[in-house]
C-alpha atoms as a PDB file:
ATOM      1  CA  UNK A   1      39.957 143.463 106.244  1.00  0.00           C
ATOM      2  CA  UNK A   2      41.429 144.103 109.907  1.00  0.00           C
ATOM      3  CA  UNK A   3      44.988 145.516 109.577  1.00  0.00           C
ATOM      4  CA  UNK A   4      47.595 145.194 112.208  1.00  0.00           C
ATOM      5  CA  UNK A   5      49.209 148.223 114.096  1.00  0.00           C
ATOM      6  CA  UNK A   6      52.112 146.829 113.135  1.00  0.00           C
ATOM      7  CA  UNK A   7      51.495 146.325 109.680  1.00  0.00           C
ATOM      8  CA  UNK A   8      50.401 149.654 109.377  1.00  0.00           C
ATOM      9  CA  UNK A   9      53.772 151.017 110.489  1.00  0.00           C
ATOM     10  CA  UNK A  10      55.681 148.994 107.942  1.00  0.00           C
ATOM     11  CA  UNK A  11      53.567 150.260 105.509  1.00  0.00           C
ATOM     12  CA  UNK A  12      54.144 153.739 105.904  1.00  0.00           C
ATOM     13  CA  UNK A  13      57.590 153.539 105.654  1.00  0.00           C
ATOM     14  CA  UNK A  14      57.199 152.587 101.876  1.00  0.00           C
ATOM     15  CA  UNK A  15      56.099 154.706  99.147  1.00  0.00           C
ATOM     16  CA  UNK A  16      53.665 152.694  97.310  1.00  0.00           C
ATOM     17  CA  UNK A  17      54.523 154.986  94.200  1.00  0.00           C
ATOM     18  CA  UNK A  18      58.075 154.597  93.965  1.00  0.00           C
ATOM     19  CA  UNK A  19      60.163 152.108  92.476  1.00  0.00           C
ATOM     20  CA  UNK A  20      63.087 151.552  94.637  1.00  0.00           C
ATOM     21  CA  UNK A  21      66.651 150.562  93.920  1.00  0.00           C
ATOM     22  CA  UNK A  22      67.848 147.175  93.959  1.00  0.00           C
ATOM     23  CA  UNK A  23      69.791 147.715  97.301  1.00  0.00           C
ATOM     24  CA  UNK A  24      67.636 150.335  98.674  1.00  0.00           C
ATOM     25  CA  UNK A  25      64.261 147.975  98.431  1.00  0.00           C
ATOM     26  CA  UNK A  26      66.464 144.661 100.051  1.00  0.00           C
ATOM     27  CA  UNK A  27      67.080 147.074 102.913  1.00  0.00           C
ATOM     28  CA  UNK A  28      63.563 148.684 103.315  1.00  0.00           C
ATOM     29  CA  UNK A  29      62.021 144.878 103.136  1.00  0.00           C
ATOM     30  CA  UNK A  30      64.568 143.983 105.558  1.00  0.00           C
ATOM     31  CA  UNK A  31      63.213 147.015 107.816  1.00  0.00           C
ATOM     32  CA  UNK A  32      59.475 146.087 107.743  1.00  0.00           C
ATOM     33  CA  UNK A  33      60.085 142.352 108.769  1.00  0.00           C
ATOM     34  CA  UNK A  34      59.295 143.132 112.389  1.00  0.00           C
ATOM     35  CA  UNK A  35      57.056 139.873 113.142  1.00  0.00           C
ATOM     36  CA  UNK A  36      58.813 137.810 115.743  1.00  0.00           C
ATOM     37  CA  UNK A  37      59.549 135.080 113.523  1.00  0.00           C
ATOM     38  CA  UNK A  38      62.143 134.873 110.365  1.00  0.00           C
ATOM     39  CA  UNK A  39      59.865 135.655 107.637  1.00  0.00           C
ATOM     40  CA  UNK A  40      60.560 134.733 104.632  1.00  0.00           C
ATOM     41  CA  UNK A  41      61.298 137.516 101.324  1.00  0.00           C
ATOM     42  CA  UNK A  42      59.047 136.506  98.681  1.00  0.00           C
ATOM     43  CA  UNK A  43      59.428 137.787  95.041  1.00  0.00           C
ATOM     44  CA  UNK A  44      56.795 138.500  92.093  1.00  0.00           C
ATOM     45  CA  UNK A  45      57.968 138.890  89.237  1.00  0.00           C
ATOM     46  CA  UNK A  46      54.926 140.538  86.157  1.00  0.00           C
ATOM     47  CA  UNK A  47      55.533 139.121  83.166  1.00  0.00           C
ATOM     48  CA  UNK A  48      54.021 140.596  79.409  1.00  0.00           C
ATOM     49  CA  UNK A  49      52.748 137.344  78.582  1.00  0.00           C
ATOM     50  CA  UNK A  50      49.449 136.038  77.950  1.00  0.00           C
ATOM     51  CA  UNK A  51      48.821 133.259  80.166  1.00  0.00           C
ATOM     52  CA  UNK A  52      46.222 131.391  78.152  1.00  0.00           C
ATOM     53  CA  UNK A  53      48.768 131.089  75.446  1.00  0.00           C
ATOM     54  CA  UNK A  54      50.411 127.576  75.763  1.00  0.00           C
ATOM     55  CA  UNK A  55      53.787 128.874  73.571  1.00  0.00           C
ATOM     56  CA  UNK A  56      54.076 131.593  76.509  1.00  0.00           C
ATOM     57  CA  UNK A  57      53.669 129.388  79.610  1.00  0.00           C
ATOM     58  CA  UNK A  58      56.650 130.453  81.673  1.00  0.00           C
ATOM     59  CA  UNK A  59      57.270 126.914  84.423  1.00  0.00           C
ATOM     60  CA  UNK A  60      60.781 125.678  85.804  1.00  0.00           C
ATOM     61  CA  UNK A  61      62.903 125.074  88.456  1.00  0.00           C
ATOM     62  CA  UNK A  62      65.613 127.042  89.804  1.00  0.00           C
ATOM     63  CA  UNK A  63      68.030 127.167  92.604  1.00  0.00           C
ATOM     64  CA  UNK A  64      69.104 130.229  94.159  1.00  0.00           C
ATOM     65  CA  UNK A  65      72.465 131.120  94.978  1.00  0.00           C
ATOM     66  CA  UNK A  66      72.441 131.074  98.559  1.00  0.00           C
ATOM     67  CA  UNK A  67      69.655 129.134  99.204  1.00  0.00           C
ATOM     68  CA  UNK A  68      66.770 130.059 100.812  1.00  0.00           C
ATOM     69  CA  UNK A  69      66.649 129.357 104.492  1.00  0.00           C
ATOM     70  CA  UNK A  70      64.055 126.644 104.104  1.00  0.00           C
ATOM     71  CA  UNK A  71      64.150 123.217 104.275  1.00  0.00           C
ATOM     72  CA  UNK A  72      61.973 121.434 101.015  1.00  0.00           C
ATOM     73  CA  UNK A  73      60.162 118.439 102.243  1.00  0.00           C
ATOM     74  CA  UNK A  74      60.873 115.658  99.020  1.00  0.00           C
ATOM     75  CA  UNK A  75      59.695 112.587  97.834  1.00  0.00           C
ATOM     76  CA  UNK A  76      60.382 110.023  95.795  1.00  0.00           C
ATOM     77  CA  UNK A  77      59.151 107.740  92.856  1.00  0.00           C
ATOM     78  CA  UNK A  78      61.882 105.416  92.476  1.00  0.00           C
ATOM     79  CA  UNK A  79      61.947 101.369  92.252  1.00  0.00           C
ATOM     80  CA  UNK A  80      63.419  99.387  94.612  1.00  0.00           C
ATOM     81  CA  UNK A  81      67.240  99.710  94.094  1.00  0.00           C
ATOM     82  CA  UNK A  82      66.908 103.052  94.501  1.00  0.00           C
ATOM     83  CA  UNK A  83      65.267 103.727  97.837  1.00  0.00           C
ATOM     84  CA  UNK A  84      67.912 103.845  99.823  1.00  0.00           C
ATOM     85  CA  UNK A  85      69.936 106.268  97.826  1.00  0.00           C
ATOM     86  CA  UNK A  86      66.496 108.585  97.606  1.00  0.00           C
ATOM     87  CA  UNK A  87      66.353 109.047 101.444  1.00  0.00           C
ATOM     88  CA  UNK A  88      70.332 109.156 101.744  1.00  0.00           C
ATOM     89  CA  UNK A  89      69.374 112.400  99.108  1.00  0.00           C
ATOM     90  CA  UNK A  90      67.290 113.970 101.249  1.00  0.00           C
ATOM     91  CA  UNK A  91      64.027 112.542 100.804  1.00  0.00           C
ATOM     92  CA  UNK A  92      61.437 112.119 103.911  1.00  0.00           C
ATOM     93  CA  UNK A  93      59.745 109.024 101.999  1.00  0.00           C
ATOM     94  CA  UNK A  94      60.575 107.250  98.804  1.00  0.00           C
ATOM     95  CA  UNK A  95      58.931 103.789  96.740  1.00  0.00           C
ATOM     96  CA  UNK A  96      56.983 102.937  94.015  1.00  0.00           C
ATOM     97  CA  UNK A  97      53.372 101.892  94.493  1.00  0.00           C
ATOM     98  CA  UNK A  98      53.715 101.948  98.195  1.00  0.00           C
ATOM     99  CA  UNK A  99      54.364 105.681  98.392  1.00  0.00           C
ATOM    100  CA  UNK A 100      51.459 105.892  95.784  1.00  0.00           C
ATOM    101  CA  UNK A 101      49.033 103.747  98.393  1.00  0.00           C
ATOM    102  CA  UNK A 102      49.867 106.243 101.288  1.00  0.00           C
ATOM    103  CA  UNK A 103      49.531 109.348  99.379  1.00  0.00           C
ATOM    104  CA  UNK A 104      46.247 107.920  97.790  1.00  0.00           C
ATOM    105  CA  UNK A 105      44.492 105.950 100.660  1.00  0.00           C
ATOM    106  CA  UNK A 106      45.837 108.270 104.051  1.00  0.00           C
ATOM    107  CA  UNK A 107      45.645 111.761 102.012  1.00  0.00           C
ATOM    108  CA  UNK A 108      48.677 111.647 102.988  1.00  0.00           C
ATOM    109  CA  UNK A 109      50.218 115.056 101.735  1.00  0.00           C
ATOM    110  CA  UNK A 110      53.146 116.246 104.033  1.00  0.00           C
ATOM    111  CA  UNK A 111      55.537 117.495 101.081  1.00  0.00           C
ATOM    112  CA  UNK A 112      56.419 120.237  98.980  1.00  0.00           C
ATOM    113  CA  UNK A 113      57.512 118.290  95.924  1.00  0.00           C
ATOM    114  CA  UNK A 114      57.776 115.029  94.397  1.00  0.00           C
ATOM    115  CA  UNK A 115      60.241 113.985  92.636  1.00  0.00           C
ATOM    116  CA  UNK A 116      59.557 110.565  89.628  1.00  0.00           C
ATOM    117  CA  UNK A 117      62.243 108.722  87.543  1.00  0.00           C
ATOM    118  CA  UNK A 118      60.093 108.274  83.995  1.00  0.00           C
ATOM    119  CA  UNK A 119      59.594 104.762  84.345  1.00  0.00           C
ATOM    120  CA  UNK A 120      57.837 105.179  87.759  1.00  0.00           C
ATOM    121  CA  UNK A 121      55.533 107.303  85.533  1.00  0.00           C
ATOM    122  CA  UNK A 122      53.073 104.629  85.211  1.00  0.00           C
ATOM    123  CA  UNK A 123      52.916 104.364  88.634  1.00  0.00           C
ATOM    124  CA  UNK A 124      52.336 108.368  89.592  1.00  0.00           C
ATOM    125  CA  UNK A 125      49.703 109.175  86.683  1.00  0.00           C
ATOM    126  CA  UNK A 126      47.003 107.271  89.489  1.00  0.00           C
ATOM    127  CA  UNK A 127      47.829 110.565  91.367  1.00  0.00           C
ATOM    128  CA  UNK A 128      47.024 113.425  88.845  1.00  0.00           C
ATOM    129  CA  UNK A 129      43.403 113.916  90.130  1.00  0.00           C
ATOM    130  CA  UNK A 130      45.071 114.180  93.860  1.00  0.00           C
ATOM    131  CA  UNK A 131      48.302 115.544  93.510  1.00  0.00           C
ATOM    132  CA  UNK A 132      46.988 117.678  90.415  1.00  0.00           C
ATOM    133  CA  UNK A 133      45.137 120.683  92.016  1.00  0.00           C
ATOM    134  CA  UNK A 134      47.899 120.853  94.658  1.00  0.00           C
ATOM    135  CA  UNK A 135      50.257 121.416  92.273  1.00  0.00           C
ATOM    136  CA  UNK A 136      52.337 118.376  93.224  1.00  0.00           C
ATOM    137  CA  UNK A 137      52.136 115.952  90.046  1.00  0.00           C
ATOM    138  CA  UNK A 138      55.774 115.540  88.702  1.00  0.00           C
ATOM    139  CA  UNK A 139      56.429 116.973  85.858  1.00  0.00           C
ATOM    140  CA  UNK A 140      59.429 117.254  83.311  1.00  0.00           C
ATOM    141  CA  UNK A 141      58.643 120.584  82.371  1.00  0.00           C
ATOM    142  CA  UNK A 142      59.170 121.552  86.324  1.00  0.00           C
ATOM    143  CA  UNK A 143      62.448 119.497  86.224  1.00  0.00           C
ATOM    144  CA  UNK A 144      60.468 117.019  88.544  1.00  0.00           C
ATOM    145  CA  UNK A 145      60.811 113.779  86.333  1.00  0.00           C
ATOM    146  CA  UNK A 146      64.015 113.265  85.595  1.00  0.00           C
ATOM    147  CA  UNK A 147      66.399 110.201  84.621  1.00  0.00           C
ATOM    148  CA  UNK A 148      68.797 110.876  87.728  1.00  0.00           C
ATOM    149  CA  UNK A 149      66.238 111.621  90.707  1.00  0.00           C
ATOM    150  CA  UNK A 150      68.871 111.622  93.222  1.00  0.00           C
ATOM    151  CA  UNK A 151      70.872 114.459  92.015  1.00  0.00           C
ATOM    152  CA  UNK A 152      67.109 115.922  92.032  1.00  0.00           C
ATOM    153  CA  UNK A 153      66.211 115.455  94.870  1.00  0.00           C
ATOM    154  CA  UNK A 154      70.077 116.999  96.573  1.00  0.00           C
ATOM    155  CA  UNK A 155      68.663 119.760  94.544  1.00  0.00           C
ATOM    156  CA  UNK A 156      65.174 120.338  95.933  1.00  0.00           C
ATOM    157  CA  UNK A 157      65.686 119.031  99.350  1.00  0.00           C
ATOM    158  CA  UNK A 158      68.918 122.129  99.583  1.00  0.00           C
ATOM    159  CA  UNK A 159      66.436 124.686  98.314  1.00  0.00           C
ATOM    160  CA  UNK A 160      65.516 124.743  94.709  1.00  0.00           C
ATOM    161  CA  UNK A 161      62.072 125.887  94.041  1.00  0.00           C
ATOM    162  CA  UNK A 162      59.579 124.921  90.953  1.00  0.00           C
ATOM    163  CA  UNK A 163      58.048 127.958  89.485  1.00  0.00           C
ATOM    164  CA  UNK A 164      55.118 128.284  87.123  1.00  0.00           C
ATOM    165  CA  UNK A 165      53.241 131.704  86.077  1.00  0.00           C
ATOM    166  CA  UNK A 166      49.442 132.461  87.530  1.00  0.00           C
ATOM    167  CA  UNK A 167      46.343 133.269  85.697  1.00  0.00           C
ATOM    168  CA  UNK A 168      47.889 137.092  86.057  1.00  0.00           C
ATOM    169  CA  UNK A 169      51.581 135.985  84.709  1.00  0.00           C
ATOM    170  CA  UNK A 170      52.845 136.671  87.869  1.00  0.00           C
ATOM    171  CA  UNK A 171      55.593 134.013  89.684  1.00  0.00           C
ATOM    172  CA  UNK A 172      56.269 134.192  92.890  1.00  0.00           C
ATOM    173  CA  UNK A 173      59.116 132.711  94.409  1.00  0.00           C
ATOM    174  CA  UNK A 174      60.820 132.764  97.997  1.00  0.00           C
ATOM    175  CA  UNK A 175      64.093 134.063  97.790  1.00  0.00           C
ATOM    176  CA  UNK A 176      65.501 134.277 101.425  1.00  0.00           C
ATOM    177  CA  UNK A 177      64.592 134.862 104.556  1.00  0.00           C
ATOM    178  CA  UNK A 178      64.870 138.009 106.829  1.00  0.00           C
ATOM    179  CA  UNK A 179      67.902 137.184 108.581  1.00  0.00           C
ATOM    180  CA  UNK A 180      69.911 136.982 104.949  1.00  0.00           C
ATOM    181  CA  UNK A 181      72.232 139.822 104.571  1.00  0.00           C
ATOM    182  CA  UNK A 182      71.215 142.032 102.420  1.00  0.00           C
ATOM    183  CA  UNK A 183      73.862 141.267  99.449  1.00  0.00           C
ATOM    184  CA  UNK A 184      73.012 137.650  99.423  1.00  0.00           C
ATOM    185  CA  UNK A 185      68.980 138.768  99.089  1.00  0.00           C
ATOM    186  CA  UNK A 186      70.103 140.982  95.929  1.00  0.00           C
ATOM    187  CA  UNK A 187      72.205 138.435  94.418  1.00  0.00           C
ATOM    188  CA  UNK A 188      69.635 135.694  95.043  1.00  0.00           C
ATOM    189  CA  UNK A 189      66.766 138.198  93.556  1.00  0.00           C
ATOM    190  CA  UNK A 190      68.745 139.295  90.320  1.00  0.00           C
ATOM    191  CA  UNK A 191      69.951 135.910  89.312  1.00  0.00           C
ATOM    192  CA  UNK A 192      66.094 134.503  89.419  1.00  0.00           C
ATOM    193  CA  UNK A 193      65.441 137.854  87.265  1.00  0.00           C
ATOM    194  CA  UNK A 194      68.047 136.659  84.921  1.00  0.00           C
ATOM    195  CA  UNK A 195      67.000 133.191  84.603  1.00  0.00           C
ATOM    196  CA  UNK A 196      63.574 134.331  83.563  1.00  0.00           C
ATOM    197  CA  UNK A 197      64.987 136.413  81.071  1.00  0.00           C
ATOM    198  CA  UNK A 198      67.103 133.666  80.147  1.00  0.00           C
ATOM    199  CA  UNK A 199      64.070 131.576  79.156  1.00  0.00           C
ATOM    200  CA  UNK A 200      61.566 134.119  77.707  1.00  0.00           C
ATOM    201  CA  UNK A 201      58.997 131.965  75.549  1.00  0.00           C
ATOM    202  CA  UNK A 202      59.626 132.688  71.836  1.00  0.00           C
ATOM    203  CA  UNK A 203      55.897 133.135  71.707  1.00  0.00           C
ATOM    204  CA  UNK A 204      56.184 136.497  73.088  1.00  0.00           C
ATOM    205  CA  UNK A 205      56.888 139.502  71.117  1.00  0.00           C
ATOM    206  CA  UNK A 206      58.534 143.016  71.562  1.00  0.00           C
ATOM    207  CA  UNK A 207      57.598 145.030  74.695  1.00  0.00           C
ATOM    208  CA  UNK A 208      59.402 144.671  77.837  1.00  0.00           C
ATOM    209  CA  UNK A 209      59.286 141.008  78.780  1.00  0.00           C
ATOM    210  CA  UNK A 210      59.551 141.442  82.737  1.00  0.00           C
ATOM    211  CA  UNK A 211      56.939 144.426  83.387  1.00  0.00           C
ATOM    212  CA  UNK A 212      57.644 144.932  87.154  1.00  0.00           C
ATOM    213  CA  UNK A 213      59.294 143.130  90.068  1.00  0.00           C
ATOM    214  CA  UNK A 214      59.005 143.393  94.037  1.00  0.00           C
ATOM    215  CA  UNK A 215      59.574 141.931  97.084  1.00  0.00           C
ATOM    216  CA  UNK A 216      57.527 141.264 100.339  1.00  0.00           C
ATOM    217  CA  UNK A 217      58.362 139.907 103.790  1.00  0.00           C
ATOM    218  CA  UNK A 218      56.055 137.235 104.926  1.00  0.00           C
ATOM    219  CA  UNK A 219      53.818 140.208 107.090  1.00  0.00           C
ATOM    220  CA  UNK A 220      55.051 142.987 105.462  1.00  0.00           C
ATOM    221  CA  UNK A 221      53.794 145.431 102.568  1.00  0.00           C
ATOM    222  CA  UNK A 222      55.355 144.925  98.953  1.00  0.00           C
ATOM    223  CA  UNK A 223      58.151 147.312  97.998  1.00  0.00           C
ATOM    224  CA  UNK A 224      58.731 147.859  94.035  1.00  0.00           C
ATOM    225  CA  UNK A 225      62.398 147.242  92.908  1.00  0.00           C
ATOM    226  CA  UNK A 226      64.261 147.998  89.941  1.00  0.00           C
ATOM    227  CA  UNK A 227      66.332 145.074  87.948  1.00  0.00           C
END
């Protein structure tokens, strides 16, 4: 793979051996975001579980402190009386079998989550085999069915990001963007780190629970950080 000049100069400002600070890897991430956009400051977190153990699946939602410099596209599975108060939320479209139709018929897919009240349940599960493999389908377990979606969708439409762990245990989460100052980066990355710890699967025994953390700009190198 073709690397950049640019990328290549980031790069060697890291030491792909050494596990950095907290404050000293915000900083050096901060340094190798040189595209000419506001990347974003992704996290991966390694986890010691086994991912094809159900008892250790590791999947939530979580808001950061400060937000994270994106705005969440949302919408809605509601009924009727609660339309309005959906897009007054923050949602870009909200409805019952309507917003099904779209999504179904158009392949219509211009959102990052969707948020479902359980009795408009019946209604989503004609979306699992579409929605499904995107990683879309409303879920409980992702805090995306819920009985009060509008206080949901505030939630997700400010920021708040679903995570779930890969094949790898890995999650990956955004947790700022390049223009953040560095404190509000550290704060935003140790308070996801403590949530996870927070909600370690009781399948998962001795050994060190979060194996290794780092950060990434959107077009820059990874940078390992201590938690």
């Amino acid at each position: 793979m073709k690397v950049s000049k640019r990328f290549v100069e980031a790069q060697s400002k890291v030491d792909l051996q050494k596990v950095y600070s907290l404050e000293e890897g915000v900083k050096l991430v901060k340094e190798t975001a040189t595209a000419k956009f506001d990347e974003s400051i992704e996290l991966a977190v390694k986890l010691s579980i086994d991912a094809k153990q159900a008892d250790q699946a590791v999947r939530g939602a979580f808001s950061m402190p400060n937000g994270i410099g994106k705005a969440v596209r949302v919408v809605a599975f509601v009924d009727d009386a609660n339309v309005e108060k959906a897009k007054e939320a923050g949602a870009t479209e909200a409805g019952g079998q309507s917003l099904a139709d779209k999504i179904k018929k158009e392949q219509w897919f211009d959102f990052d989550v969707a948020i479902a009240e359980p009795k408009m349940m019946r209604v989503v599960g004609q979306l699992g085999r579409v929605l499904g493999p995107k990683g879309l389908m409303p879920s409980p377990k992702a805090g995306t069915v819920v009985p009060d979606p509008i206080k949901a969708i505030a939630e997700f439409a400010s920021g708040k990001q679903e995570y779930k762990n890969d094949a790898a245990g890995n999650l990956h989460v955004i947790i700022g963007k390049a223009s953040f100052d560095e404190a509000k980066l550290a704060e935003n990355l140790s308070a996801f780190c403590r949530h996870i710890q927070s909600v370690k699967p009781s399948g998962v025994k001795g050994g060190q629970y979060i194996e290794g953390v780092s950060i990434a700009s959107t077009m820059g190198p990874g940078v390992k950080v201590e938690v």
